[in-house]
PDB file of N, CA and C in Angstrom:
ATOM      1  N   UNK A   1      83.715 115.156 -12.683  1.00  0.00           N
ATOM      2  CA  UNK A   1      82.312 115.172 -13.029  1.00  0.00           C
ATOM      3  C   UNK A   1      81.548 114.375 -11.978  1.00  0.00           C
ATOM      4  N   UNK A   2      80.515 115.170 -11.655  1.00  0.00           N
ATOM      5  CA  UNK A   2      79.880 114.524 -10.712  1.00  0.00           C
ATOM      6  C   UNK A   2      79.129 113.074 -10.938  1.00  0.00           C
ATOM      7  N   UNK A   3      79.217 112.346 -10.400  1.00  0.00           N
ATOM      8  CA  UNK A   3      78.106 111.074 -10.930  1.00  0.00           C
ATOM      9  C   UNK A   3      76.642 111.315 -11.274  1.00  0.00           C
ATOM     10  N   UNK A   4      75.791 112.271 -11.078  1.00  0.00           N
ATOM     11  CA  UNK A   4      74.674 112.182 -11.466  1.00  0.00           C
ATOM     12  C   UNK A   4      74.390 113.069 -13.501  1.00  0.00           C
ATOM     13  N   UNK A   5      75.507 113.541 -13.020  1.00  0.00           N
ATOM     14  CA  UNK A   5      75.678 114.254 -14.325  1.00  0.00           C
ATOM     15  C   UNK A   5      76.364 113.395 -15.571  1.00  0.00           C
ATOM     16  N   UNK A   6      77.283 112.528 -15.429  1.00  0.00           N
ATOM     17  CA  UNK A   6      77.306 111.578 -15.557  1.00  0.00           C
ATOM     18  C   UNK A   6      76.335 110.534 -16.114  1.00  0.00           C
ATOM     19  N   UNK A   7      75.284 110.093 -14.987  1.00  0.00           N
ATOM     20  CA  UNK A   7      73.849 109.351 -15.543  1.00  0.00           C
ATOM     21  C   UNK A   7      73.156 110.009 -16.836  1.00  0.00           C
ATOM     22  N   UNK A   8      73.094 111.491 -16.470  1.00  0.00           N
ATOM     23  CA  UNK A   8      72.468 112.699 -17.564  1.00  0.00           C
ATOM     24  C   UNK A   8      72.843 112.377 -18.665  1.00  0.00           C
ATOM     25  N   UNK A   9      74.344 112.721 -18.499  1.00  0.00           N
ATOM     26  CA  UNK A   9      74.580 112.861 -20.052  1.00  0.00           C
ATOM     27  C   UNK A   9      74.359 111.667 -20.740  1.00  0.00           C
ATOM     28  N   UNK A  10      74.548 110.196 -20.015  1.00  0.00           N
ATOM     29  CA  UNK A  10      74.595 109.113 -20.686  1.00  0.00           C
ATOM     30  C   UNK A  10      73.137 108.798 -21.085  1.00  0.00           C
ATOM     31  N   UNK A  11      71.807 108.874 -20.320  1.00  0.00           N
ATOM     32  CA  UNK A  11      70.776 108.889 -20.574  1.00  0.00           C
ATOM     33  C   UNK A  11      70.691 109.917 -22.099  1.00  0.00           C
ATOM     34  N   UNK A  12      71.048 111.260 -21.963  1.00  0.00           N
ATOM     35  CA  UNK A  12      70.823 111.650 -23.260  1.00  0.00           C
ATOM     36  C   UNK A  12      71.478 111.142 -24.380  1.00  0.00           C
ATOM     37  N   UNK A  13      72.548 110.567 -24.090  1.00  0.00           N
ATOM     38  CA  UNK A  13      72.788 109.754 -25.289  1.00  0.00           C
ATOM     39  C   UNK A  13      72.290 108.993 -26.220  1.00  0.00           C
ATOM     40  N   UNK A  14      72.056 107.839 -24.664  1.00  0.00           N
ATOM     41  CA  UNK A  14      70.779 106.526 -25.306  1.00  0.00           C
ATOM     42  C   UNK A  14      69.312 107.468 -25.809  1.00  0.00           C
ATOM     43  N   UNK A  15      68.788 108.274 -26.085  1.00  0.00           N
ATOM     44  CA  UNK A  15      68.029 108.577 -26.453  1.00  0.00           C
ATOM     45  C   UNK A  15      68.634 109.363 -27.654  1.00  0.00           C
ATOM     46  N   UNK A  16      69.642 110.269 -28.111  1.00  0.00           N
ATOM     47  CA  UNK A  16      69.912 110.669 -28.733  1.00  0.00           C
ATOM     48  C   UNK A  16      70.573 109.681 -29.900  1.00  0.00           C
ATOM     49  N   UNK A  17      70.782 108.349 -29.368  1.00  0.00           N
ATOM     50  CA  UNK A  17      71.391 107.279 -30.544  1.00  0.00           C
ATOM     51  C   UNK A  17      69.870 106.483 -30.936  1.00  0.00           C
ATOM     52  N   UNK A  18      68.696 106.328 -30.519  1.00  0.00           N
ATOM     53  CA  UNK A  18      67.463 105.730 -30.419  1.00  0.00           C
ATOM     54  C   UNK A  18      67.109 107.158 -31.131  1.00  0.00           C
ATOM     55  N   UNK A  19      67.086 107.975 -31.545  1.00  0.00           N
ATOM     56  CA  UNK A  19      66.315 109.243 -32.520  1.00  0.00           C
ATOM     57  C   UNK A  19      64.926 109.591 -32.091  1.00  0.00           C
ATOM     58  N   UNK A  20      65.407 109.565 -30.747  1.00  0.00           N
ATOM     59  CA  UNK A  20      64.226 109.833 -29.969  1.00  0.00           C
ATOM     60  C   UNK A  20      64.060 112.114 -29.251  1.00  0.00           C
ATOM     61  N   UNK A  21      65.562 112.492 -29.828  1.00  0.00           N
ATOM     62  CA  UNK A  21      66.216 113.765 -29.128  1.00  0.00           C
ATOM     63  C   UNK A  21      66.983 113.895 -30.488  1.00  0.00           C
ATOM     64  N   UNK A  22      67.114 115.075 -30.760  1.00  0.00           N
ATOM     65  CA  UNK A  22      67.920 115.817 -31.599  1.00  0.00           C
ATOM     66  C   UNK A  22      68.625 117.504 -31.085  1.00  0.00           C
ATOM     67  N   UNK A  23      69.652 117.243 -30.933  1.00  0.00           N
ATOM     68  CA  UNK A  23      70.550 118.245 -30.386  1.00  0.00           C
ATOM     69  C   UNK A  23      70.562 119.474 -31.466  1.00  0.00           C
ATOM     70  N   UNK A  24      69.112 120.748 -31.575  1.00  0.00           N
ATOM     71  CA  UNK A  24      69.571 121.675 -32.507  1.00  0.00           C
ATOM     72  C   UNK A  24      70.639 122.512 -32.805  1.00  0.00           C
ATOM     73  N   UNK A  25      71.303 122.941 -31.371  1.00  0.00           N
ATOM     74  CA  UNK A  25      72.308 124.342 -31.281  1.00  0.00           C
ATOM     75  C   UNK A  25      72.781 123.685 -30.034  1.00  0.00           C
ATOM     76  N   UNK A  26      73.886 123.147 -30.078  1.00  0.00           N
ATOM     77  CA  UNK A  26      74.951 122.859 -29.023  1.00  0.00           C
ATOM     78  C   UNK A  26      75.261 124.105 -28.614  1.00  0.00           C
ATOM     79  N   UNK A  27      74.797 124.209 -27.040  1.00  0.00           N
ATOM     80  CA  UNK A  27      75.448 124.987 -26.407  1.00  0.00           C
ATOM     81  C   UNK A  27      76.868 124.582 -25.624  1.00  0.00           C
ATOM     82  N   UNK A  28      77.442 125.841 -25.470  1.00  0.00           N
ATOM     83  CA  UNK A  28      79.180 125.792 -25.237  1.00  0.00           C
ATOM     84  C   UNK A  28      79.178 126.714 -24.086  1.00  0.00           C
ATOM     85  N   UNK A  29      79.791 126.347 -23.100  1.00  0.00           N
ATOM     86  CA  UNK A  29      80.010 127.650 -21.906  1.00  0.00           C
ATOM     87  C   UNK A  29      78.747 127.504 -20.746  1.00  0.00           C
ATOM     88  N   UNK A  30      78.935 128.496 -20.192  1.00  0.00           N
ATOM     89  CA  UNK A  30      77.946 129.005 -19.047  1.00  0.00           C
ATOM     90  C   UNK A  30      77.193 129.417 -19.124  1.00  0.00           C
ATOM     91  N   UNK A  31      76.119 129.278 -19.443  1.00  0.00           N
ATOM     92  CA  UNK A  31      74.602 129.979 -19.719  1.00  0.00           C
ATOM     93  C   UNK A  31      74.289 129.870 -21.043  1.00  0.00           C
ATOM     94  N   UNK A  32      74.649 129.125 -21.440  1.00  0.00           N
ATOM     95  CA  UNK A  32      74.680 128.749 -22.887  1.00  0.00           C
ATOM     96  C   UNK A  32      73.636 127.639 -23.167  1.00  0.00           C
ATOM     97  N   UNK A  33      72.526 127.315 -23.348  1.00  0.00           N
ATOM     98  CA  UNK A  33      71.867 126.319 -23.165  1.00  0.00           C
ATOM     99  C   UNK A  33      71.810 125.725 -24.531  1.00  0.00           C
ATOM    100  N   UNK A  34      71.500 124.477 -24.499  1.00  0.00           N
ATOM    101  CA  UNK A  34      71.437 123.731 -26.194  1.00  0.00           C
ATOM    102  C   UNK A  34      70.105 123.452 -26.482  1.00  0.00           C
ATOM    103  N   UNK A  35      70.510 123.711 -27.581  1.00  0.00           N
ATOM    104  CA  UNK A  35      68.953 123.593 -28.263  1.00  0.00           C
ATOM    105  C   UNK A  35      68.221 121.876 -28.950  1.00  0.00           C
ATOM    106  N   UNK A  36      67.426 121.623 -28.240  1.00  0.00           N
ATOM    107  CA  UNK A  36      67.166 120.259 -28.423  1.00  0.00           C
ATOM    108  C   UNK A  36      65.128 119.976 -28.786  1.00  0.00           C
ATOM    109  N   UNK A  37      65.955 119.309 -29.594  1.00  0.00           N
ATOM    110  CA  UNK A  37      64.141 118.753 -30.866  1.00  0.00           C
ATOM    111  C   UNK A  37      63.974 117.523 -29.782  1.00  0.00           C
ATOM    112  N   UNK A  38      62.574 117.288 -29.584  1.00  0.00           N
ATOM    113  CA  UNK A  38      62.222 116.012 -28.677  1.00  0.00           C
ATOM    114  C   UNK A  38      61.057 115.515 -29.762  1.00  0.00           C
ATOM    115  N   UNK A  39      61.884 114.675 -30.561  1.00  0.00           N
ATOM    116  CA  UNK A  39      61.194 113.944 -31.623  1.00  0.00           C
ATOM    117  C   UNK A  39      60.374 113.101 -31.388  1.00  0.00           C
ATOM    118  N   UNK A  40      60.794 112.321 -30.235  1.00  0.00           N
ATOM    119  CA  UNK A  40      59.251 110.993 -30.282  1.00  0.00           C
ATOM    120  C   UNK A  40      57.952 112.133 -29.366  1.00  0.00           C
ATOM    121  N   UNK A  41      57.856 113.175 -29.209  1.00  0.00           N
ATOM    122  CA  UNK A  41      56.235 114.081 -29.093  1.00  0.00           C
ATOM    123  C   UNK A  41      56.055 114.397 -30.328  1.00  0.00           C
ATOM    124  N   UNK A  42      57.061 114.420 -31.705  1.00  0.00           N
ATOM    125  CA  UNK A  42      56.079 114.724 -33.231  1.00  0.00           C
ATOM    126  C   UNK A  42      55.434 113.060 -33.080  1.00  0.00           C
ATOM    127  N   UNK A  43      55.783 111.981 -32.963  1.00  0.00           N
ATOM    128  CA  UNK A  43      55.065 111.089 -33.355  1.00  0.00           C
ATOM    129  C   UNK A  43      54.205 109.893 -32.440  1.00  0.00           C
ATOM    130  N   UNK A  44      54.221 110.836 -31.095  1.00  0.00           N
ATOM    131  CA  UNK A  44      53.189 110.132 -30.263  1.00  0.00           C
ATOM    132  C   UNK A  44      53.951 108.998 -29.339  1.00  0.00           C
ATOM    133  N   UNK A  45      53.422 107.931 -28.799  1.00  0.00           N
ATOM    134  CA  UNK A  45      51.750 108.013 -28.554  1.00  0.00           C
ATOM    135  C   UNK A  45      51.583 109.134 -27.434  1.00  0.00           C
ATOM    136  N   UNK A  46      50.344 109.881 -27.916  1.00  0.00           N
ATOM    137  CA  UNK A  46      50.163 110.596 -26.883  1.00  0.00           C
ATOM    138  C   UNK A  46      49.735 110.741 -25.416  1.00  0.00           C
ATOM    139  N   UNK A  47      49.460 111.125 -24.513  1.00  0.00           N
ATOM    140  CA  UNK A  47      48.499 110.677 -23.122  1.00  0.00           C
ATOM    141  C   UNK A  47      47.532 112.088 -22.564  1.00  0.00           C
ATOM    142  N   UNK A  48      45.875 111.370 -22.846  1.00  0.00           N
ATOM    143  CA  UNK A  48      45.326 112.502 -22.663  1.00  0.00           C
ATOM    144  C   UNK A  48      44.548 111.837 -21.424  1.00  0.00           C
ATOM    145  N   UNK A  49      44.844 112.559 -20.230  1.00  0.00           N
ATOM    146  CA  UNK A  49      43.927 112.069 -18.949  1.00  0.00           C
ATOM    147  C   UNK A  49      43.814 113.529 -18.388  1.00  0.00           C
ATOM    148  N   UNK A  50      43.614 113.175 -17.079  1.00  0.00           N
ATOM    149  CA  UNK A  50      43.525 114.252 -15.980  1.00  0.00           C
ATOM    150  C   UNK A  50      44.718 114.611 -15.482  1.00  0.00           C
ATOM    151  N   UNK A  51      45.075 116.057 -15.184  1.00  0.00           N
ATOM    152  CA  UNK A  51      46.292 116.616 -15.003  1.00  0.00           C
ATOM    153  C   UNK A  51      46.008 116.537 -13.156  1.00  0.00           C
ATOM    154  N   UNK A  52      47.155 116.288 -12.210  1.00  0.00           N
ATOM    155  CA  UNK A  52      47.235 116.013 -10.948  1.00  0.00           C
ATOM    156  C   UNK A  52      47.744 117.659 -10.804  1.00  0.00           C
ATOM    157  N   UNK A  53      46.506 118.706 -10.710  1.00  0.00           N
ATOM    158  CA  UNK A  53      46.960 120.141 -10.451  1.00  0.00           C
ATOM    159  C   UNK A  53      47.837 120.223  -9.316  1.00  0.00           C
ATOM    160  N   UNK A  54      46.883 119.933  -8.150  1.00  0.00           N
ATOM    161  CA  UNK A  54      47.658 120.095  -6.912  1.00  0.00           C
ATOM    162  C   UNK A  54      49.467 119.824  -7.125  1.00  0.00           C
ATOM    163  N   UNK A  55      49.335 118.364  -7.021  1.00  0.00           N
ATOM    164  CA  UNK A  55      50.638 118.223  -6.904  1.00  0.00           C
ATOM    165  C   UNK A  55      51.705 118.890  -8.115  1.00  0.00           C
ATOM    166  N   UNK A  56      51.182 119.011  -8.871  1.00  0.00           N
ATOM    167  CA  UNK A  56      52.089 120.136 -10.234  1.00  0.00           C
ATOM    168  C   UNK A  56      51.792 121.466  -9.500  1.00  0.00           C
ATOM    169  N   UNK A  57      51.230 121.887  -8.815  1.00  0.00           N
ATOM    170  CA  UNK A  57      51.627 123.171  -8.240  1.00  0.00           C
ATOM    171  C   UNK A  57      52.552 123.200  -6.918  1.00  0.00           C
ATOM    172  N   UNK A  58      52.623 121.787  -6.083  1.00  0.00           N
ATOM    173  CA  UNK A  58      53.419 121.359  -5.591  1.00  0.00           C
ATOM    174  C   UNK A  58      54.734 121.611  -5.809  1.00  0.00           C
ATOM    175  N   UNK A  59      54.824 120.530  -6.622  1.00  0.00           N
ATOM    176  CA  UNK A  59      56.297 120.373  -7.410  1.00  0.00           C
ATOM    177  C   UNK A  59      56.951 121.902  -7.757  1.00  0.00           C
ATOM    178  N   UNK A  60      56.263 122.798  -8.701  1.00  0.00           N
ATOM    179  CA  UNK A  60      56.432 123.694  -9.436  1.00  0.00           C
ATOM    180  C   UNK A  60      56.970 124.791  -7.955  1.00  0.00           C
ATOM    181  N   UNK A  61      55.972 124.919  -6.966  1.00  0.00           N
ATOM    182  CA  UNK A  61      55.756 125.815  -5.721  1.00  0.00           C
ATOM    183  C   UNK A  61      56.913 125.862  -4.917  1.00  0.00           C
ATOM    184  N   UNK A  62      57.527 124.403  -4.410  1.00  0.00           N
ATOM    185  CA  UNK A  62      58.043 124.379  -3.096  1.00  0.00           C
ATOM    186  C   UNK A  62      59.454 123.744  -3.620  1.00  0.00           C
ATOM    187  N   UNK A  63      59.545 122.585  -4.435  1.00  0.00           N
ATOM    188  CA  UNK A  63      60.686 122.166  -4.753  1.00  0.00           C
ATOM    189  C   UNK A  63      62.034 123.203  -5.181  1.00  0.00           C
ATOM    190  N   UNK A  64      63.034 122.458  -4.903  1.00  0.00           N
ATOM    191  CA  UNK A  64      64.299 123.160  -4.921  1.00  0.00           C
ATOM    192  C   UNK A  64      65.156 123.129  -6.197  1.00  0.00           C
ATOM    193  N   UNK A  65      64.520 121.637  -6.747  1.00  0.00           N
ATOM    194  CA  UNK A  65      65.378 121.009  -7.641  1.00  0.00           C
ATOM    195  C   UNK A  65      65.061 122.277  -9.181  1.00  0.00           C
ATOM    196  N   UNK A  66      66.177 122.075  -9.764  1.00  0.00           N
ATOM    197  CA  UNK A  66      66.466 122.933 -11.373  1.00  0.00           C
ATOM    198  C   UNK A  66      66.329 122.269 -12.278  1.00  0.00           C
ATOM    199  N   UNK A  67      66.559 123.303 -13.637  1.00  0.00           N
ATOM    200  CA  UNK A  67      66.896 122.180 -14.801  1.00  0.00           C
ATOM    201  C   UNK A  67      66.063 121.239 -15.232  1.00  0.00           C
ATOM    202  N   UNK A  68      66.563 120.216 -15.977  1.00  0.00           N
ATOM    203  CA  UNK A  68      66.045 119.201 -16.265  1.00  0.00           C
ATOM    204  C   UNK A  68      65.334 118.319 -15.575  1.00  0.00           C
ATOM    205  N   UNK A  69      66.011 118.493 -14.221  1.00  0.00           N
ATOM    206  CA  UNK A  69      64.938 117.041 -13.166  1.00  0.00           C
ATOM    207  C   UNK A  69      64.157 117.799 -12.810  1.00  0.00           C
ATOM    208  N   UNK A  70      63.647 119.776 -12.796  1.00  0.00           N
ATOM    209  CA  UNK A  70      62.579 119.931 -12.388  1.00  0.00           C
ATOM    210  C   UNK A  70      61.231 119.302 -13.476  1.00  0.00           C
ATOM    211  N   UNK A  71      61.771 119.675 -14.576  1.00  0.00           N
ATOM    212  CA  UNK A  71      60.795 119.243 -15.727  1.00  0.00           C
ATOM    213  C   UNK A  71      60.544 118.092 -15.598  1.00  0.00           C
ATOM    214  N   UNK A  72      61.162 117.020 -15.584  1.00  0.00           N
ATOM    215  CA  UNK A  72      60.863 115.875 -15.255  1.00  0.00           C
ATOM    216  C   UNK A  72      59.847 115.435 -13.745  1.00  0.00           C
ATOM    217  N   UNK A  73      59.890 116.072 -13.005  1.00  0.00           N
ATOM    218  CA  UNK A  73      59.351 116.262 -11.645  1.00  0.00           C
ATOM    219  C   UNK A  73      57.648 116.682 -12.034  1.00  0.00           C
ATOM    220  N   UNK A  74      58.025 117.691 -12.902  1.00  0.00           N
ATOM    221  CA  UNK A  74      56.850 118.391 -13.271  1.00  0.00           C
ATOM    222  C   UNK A  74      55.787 117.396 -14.264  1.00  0.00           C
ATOM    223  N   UNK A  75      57.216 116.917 -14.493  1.00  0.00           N
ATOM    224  CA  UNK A  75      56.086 116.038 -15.932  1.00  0.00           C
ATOM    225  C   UNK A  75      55.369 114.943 -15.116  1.00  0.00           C
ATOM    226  N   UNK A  76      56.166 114.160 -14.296  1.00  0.00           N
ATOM    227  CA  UNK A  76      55.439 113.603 -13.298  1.00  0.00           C
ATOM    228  C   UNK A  76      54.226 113.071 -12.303  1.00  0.00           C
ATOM    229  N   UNK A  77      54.617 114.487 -12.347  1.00  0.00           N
ATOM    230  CA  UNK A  77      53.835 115.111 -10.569  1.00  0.00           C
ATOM    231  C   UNK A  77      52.280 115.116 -11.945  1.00  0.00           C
ATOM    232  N   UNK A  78      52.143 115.905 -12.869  1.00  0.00           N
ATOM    233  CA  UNK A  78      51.103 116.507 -13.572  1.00  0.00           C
ATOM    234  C   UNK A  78      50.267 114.689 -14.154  1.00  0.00           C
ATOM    235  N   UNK A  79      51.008 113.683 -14.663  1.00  0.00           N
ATOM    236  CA  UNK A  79      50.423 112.542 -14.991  1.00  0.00           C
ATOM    237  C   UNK A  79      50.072 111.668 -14.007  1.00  0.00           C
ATOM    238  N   UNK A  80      50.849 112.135 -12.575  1.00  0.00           N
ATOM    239  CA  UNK A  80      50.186 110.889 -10.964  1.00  0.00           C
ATOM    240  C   UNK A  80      49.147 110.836 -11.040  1.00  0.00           C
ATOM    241  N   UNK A  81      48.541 109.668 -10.433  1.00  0.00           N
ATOM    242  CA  UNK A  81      47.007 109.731 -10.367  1.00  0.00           C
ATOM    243  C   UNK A  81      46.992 110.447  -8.871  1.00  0.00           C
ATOM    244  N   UNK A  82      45.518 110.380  -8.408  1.00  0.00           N
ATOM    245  CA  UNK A  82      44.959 110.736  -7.025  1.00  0.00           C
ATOM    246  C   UNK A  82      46.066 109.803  -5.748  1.00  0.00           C
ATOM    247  N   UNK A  83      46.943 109.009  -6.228  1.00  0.00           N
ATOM    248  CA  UNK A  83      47.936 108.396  -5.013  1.00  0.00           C
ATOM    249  C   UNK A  83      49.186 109.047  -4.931  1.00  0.00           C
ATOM    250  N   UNK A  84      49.445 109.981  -6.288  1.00  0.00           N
ATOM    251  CA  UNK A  84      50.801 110.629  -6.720  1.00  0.00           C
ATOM    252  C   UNK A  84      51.452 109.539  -7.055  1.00  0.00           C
ATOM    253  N   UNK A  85      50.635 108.169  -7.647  1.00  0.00           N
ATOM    254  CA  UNK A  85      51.855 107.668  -8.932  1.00  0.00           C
ATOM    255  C   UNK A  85      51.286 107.440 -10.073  1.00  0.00           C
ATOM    256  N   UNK A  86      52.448 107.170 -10.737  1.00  0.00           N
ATOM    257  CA  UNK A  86      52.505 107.036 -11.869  1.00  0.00           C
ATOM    258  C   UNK A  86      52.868 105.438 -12.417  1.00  0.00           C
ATOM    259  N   UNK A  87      51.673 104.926 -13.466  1.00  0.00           N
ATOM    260  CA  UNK A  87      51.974 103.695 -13.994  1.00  0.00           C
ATOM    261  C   UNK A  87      53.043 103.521 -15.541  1.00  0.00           C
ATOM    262  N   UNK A  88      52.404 102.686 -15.992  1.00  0.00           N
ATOM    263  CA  UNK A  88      53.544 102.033 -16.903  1.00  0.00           C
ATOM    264  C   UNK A  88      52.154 102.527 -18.176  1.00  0.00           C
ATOM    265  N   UNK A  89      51.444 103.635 -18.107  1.00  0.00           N
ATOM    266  CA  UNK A  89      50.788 103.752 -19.344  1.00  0.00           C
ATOM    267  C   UNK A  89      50.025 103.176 -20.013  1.00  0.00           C
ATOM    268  N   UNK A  90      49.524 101.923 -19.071  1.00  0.00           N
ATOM    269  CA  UNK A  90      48.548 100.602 -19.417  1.00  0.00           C
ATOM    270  C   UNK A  90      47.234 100.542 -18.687  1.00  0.00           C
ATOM    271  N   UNK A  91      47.061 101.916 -18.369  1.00  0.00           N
ATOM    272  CA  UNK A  91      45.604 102.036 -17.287  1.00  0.00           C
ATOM    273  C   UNK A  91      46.168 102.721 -16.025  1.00  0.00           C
ATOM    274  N   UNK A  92      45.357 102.010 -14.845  1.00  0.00           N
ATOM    275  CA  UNK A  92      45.478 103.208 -13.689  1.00  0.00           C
ATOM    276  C   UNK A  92      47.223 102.619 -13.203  1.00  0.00           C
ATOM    277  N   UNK A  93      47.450 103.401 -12.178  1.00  0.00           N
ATOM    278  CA  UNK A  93      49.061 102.862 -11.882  1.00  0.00           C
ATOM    279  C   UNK A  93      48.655 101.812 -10.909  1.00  0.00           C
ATOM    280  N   UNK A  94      50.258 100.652 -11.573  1.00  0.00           N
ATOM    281  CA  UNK A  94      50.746  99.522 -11.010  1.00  0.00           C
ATOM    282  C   UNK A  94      49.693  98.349 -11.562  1.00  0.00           C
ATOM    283  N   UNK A  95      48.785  98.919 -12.360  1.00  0.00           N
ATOM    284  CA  UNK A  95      48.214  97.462 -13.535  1.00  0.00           C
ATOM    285  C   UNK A  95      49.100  97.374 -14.704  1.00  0.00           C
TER     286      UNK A  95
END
């Protein structure tokens, strides 16, 4: 097993033991994808700002990456401010 897959699965863990992820339909095999509830979006907190189009068409456009780290990329790229980062959810980034 590769090491980053590795990080994956263990990250979904800690979130899946924190009842933050719920595993609906374990997928088995090759193309088999699992079906997963992402419980802490039923109960917030939510974040309503300005979406960073460009760079989410960026990300979405040119990147190589799959899967899960594209979504994550995506989720990203769409909450950066005008510098392409992202803070800690306490105002603009790095306050």
């Amino acid at each position: 097993m590769r090491v980053l897959e590795h990080l994956e699965l263990k990250r979904v863990g800690d979130l899946l033991r924190r009842g933050l992820l719920e595993i609906e339909t374990l997928g088995v095999g090759r193309g088999r994808a699992s079906t997963v509830n992402v419980l802490f979006a039923q109960f917030g907190p939510w974040h309503e700002d300005q979406v960073n189009l460009e760079l989410l068409e960026a990300v979405l456009g040119y990147s190589p990456t799959r899967g899960p780290a594209r979504l994550l990329l995506a989720a990203l790229a769409a909450l950066a401010d005008e510098n392409s980062s992202v803070g800690n959810g306490m105002g603009p980034a790095g306050t």
